[in-house]
Every structure is written in C-alpha cells, then in structure tokens.
C-alpha atoms as a PDB file:
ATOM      1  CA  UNK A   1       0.000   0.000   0.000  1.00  0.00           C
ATOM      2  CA  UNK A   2       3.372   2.447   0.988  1.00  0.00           C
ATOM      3  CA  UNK A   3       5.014   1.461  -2.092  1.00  0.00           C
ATOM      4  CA  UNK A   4       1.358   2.024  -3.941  1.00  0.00           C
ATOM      5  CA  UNK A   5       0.826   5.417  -2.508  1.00  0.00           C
ATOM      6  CA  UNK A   6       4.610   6.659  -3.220  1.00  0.00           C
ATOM      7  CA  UNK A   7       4.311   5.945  -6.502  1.00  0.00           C
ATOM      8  CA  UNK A   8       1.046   7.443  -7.048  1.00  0.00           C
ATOM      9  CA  UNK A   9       2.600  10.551  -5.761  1.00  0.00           C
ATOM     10  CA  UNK A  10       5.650  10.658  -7.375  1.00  0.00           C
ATOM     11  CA  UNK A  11       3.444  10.405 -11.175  1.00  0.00           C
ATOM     12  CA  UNK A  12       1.279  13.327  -9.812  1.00  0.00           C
ATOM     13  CA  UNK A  13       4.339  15.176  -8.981  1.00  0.00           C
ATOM     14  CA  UNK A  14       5.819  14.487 -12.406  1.00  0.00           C
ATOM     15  CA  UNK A  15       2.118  15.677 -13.902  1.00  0.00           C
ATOM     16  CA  UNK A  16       1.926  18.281 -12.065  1.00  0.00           C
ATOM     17  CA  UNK A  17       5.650  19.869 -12.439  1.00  0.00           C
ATOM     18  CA  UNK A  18       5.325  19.343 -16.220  1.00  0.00           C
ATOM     19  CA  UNK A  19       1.807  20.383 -16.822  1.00  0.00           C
ATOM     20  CA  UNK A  20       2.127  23.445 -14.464  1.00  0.00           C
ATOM     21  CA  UNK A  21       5.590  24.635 -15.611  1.00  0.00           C
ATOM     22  CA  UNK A  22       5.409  27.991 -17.772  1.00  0.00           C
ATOM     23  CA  UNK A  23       6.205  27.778 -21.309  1.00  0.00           C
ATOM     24  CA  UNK A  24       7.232  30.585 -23.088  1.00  0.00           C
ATOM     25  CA  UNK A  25       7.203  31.089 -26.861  1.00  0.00           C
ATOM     26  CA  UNK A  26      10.117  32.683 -28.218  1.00  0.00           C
ATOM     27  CA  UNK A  27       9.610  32.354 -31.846  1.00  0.00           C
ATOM     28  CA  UNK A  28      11.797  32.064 -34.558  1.00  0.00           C
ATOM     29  CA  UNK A  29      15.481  32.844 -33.985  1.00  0.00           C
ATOM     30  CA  UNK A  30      17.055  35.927 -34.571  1.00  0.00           C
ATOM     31  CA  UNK A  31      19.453  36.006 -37.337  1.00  0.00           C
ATOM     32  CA  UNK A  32      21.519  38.426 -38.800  1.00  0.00           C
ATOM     33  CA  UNK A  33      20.515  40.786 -42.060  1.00  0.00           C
ATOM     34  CA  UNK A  34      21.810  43.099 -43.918  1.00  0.00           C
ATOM     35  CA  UNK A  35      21.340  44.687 -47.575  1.00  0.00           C
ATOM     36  CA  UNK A  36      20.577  47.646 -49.644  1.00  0.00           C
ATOM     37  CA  UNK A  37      17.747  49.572 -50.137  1.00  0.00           C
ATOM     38  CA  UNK A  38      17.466  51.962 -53.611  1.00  0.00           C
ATOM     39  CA  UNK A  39      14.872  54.656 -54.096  1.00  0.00           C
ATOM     40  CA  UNK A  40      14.218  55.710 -57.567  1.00  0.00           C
ATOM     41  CA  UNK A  41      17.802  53.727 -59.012  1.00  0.00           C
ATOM     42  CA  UNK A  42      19.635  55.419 -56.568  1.00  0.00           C
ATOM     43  CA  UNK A  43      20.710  54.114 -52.384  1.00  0.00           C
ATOM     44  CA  UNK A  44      18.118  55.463 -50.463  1.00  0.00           C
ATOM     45  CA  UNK A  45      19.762  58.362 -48.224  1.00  0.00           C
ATOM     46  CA  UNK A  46      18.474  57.549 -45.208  1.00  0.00           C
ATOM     47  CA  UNK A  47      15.023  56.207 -43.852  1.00  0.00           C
ATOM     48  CA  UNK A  48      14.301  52.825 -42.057  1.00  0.00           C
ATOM     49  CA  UNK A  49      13.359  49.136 -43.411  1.00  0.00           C
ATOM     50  CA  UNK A  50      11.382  46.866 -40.642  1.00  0.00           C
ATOM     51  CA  UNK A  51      10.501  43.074 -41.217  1.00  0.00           C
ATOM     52  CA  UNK A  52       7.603  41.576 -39.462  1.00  0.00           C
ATOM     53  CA  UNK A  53       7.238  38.039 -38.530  1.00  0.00           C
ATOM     54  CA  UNK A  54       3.391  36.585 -38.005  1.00  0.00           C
ATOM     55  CA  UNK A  55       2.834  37.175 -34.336  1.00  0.00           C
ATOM     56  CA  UNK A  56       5.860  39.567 -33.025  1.00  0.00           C
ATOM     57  CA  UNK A  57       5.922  42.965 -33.205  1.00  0.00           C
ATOM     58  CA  UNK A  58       8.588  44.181 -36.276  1.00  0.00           C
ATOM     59  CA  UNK A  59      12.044  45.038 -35.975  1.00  0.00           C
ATOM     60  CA  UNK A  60      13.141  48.327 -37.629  1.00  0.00           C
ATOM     61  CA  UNK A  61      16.649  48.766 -38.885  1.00  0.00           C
ATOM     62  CA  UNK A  62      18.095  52.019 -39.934  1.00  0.00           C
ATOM     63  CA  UNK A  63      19.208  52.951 -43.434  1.00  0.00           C
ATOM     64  CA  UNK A  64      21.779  55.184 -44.180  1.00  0.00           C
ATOM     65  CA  UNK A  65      23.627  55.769 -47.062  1.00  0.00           C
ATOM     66  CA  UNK A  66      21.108  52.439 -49.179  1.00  0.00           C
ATOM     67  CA  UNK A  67      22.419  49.965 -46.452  1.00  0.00           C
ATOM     68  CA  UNK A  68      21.173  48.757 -43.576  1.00  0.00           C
ATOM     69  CA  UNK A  69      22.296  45.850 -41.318  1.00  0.00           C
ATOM     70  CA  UNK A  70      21.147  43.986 -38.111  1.00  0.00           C
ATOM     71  CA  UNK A  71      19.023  40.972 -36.129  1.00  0.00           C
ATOM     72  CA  UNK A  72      15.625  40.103 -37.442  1.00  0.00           C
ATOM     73  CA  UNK A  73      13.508  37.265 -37.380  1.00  0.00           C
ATOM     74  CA  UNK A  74      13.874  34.003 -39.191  1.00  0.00           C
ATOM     75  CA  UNK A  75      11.596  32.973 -41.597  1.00  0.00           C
ATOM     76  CA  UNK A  76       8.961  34.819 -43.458  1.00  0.00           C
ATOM     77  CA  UNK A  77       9.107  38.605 -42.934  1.00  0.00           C
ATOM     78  CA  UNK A  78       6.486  40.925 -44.302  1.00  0.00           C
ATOM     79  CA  UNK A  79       9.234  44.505 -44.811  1.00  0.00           C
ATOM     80  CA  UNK A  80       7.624  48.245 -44.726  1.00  0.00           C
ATOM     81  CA  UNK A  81      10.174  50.619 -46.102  1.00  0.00           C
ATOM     82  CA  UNK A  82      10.017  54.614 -45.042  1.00  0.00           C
ATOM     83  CA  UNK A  83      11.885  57.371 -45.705  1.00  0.00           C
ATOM     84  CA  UNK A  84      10.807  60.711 -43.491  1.00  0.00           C
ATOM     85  CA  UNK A  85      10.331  64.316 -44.068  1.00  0.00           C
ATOM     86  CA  UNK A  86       9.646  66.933 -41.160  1.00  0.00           C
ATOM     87  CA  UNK A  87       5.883  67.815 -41.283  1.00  0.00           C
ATOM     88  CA  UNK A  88       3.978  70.359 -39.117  1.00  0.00           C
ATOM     89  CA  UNK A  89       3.598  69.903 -35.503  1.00  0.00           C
ATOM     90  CA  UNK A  90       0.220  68.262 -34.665  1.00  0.00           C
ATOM     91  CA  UNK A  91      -2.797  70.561 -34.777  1.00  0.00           C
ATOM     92  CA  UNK A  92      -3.422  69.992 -30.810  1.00  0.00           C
ATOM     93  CA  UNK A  93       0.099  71.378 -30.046  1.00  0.00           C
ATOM     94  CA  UNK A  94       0.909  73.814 -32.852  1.00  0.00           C
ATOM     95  CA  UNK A  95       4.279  75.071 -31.007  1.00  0.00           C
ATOM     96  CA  UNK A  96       5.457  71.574 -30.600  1.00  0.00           C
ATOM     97  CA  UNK A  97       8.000  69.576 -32.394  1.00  0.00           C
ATOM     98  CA  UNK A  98       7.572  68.695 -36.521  1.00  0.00           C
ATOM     99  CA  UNK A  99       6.099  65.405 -36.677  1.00  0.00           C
ATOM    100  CA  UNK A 100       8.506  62.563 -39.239  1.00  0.00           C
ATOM    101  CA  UNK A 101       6.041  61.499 -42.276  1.00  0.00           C
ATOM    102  CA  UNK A 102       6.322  58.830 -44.329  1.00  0.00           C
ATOM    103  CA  UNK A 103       7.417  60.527 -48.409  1.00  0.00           C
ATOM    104  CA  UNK A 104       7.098  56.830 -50.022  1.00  0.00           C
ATOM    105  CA  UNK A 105       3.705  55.138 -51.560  1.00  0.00           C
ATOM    106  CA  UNK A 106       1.710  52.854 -48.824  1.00  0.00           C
ATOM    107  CA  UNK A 107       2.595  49.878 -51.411  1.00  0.00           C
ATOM    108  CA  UNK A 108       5.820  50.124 -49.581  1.00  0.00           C
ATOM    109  CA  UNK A 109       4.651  50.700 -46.235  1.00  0.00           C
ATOM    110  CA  UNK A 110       1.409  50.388 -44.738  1.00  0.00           C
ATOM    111  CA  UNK A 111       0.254  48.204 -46.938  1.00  0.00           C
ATOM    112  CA  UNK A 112       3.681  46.693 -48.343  1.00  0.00           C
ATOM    113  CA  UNK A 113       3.389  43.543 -50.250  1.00  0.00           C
ATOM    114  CA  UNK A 114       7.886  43.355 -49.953  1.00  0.00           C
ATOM    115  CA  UNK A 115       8.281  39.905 -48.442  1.00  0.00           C
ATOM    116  CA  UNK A 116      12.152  38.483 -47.249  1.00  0.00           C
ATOM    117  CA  UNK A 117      12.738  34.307 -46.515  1.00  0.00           C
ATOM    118  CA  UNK A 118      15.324  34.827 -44.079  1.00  0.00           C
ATOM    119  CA  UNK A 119      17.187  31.247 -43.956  1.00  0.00           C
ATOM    120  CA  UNK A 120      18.670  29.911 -40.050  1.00  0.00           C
ATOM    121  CA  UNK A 121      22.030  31.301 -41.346  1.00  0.00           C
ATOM    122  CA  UNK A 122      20.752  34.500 -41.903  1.00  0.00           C
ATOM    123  CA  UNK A 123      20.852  36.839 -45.241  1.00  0.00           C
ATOM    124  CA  UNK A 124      23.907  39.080 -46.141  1.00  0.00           C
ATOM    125  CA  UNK A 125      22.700  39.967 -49.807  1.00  0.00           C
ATOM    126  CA  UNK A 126      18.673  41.421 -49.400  1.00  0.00           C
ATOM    127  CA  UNK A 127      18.287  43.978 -51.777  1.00  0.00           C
ATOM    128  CA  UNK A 128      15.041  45.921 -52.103  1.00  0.00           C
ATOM    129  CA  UNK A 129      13.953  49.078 -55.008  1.00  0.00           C
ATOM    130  CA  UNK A 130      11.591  51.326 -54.113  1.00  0.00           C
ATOM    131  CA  UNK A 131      10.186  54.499 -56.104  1.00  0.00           C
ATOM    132  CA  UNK A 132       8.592  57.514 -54.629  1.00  0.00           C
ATOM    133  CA  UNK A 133       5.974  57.554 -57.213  1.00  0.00           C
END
C-alpha cells in the first residue's frame, strides 16, 4: 500500500511539475541581415526598413547611405520601407516639435506587399527598389 501510494505521488508530482511549468514562446530565432535599399535607381539616403514576422511585433533597422544591417527574425518577414520628411507639428500642439512622415507610396509601407525568406544562417545579400511615385 506504501510502495502504492509513493508511486502514485511521485506520477502526480511528475504531472503536475510538467503540466504546471510555464512555457514561453520565443519564436523564430534571430538572425543576422543586412542589404541595400534603392529609391528611384539610386541608395536610399536615409530612412528605415522593418521586417515583421506573423505574431511579433517588427524590428526596424536604420538605413543610411542604401544599407542597412542587423538581427531580425527568421523565416517569413512581411518589410515596410520609409523614408521621413519633417511635417507640421500636430494641430493639438501647434508650437510643438515637426512630426517625421512617411514621403514613399503605402505599397511600400502600410500596406507593403515586400516579403524576405530569411534562412537559419541569416541573409547578407537582401536587396530591395523602391520608387517615390
């Protein structure tokens, strides 16, 4: 009955530790990216390219100069390019600091339809065009 009891405890134990323990989802690993962005046939000055994996927010990489490098997800990544302009402060604090907007199309944004497969080893060659028309 000892040796019964013990071992019915021991299997509840095991249950219990496994069942109960937290379980976190990381994702997909991060993996290194880099590559060069062109606007209108020409590397974009400056602006920023994000990629956004299913479920995590994006990660948004500076551009300077048409390149950009860094850590993104792996996997399928939808990528939103933007390159900002000062605007005019907002309209409820009209002495306050220009707002950044977007200059490029919403196809390349907002609504992007720019996909990147980024393999386990990560991608050294992405290259993406873009026109401000």
């Amino acid at each position: 009955m000892t040796r019964s009891l013990s071992l019915a405890f021991l299997v509840c134990s095991f249950v219990w530790i496994v069942g109960c323990s937290t379980q976190t989802n990381k994702g997909p690993a991060s993996v290194p990216a880099k590559g060069t962005v062109s606007l209108d046939g020409k590397p974009m000055p400056d602006g920023e390219i994000s990629f956004e994996t299913t479920g995590f927010p994006p990660v948004a990489l500076p551009v300077k100069d048409g390149a950009f490098s860094g850590e993104v997800k792996e996997g399928k990544n939808k990528v939103a390019i933007r390159v900002y302009k000062e605007g005019k402060p907002l309209s409820t604090d009209p002495n306050g600091p220009p707002i950044k907007q977007n200059i490029l199309p919403e196809r390349y944004a907002g609504q992007t339809t720019l996909t990147a497969d980024l393999p386990p080893v990560g991608s050294t060659n992405l290259s993406f065009n873009v026109t401000s028309k």
